[in-house]
C-alpha atoms as a PDB file:
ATOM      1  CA  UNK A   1       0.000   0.000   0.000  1.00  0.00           C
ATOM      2  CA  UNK A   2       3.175   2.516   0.746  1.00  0.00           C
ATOM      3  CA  UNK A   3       4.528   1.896  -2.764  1.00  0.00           C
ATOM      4  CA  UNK A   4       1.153   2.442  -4.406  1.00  0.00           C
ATOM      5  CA  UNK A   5       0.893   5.777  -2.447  1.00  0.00           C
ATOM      6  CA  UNK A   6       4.216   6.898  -3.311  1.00  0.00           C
ATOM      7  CA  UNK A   7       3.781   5.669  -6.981  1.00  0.00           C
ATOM      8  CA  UNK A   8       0.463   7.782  -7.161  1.00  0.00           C
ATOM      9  CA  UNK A   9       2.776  10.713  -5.498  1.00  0.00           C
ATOM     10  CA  UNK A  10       5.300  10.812  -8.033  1.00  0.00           C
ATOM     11  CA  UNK A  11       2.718  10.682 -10.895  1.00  0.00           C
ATOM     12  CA  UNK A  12       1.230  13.008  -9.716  1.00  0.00           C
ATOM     13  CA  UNK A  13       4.063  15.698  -9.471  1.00  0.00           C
ATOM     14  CA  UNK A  14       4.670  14.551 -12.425  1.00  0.00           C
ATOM     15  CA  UNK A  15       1.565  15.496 -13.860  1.00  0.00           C
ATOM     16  CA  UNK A  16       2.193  19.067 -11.679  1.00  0.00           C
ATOM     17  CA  UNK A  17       5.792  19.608 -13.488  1.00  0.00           C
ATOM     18  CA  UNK A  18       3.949  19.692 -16.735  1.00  0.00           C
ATOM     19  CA  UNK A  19       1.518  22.242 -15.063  1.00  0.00           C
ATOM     20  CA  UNK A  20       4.175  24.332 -14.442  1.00  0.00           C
ATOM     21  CA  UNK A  21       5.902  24.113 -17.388  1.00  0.00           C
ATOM     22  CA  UNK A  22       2.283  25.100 -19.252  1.00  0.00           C
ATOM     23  CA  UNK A  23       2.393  28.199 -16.587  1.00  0.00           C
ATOM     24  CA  UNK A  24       6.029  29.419 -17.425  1.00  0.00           C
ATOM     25  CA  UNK A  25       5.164  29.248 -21.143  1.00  0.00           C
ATOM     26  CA  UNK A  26       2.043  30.874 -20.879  1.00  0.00           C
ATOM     27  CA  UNK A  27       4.387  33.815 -18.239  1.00  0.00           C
ATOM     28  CA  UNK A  28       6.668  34.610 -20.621  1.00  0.00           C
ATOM     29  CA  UNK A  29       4.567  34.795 -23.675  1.00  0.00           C
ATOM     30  CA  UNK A  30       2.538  37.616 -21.831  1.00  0.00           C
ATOM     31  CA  UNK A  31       5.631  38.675 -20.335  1.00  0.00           C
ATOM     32  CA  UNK A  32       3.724  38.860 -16.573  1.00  0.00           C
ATOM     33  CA  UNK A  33       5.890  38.769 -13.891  1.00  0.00           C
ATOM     34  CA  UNK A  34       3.967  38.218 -11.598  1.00  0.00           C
ATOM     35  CA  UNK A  35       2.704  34.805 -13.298  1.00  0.00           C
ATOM     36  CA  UNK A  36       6.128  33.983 -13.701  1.00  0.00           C
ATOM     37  CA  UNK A  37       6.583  34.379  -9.480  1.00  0.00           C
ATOM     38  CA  UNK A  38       3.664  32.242  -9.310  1.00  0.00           C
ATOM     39  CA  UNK A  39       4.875  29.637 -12.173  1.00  0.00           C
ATOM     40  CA  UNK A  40       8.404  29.382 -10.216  1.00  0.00           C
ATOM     41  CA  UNK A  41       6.509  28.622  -6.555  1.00  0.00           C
ATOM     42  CA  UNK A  42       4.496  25.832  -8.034  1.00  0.00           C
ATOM     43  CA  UNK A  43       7.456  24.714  -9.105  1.00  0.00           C
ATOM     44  CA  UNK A  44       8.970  24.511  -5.797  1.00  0.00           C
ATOM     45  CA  UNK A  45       6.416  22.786  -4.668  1.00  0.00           C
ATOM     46  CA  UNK A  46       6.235  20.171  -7.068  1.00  0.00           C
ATOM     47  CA  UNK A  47      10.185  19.381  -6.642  1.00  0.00           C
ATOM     48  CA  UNK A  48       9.302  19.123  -2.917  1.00  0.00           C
ATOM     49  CA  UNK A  49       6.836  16.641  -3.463  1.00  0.00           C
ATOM     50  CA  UNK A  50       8.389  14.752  -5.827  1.00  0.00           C
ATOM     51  CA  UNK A  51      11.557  14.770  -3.256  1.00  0.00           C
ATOM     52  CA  UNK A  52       8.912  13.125  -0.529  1.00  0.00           C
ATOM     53  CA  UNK A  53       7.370  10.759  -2.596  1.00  0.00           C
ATOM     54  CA  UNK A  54      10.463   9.701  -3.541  1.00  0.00           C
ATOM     55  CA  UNK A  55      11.842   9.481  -0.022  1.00  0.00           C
ATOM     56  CA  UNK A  56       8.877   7.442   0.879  1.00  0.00           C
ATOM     57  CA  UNK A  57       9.193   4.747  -1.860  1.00  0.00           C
ATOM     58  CA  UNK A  58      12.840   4.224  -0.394  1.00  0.00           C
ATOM     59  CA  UNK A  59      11.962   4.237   3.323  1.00  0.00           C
ATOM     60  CA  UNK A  60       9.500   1.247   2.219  1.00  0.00           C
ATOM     61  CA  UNK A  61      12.250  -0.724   0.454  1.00  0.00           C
ATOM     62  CA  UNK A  62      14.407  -0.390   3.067  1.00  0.00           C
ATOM     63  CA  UNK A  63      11.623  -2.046   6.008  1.00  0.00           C
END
């Protein structure tokens, strides 16, 4: 069940990093900065939960 979760984690910041990439397109095509702020913060987030997912799928092998 702790590998599914984590699976389903890292899909889905997957799925997030493609998201953002959509945002920082979309930023610097209308040249807003402020969507370009908001485009880099998602981004940060997404790293960090692809960082725990990932950290979670090797805690489980490691039990």
């Amino acid at each position: 069940m702790r590998k599914l979760r984590g699976a389903l984690m890292v899909a889905g910041s997957a799925a997030g990093a493609v998201g953002v990439v959509r945002q920082l397109r979309a930023a610097r095509e209308k040249s807003d900065r402020l969507m370009l702020v908001n485009a880099l913060g998602n981004a940060i987030v997404v790293i960090t939960g692809a960082a725990l997912a990932l950290r979670g799928l090797r805690k489980g092998r490691s039990k």
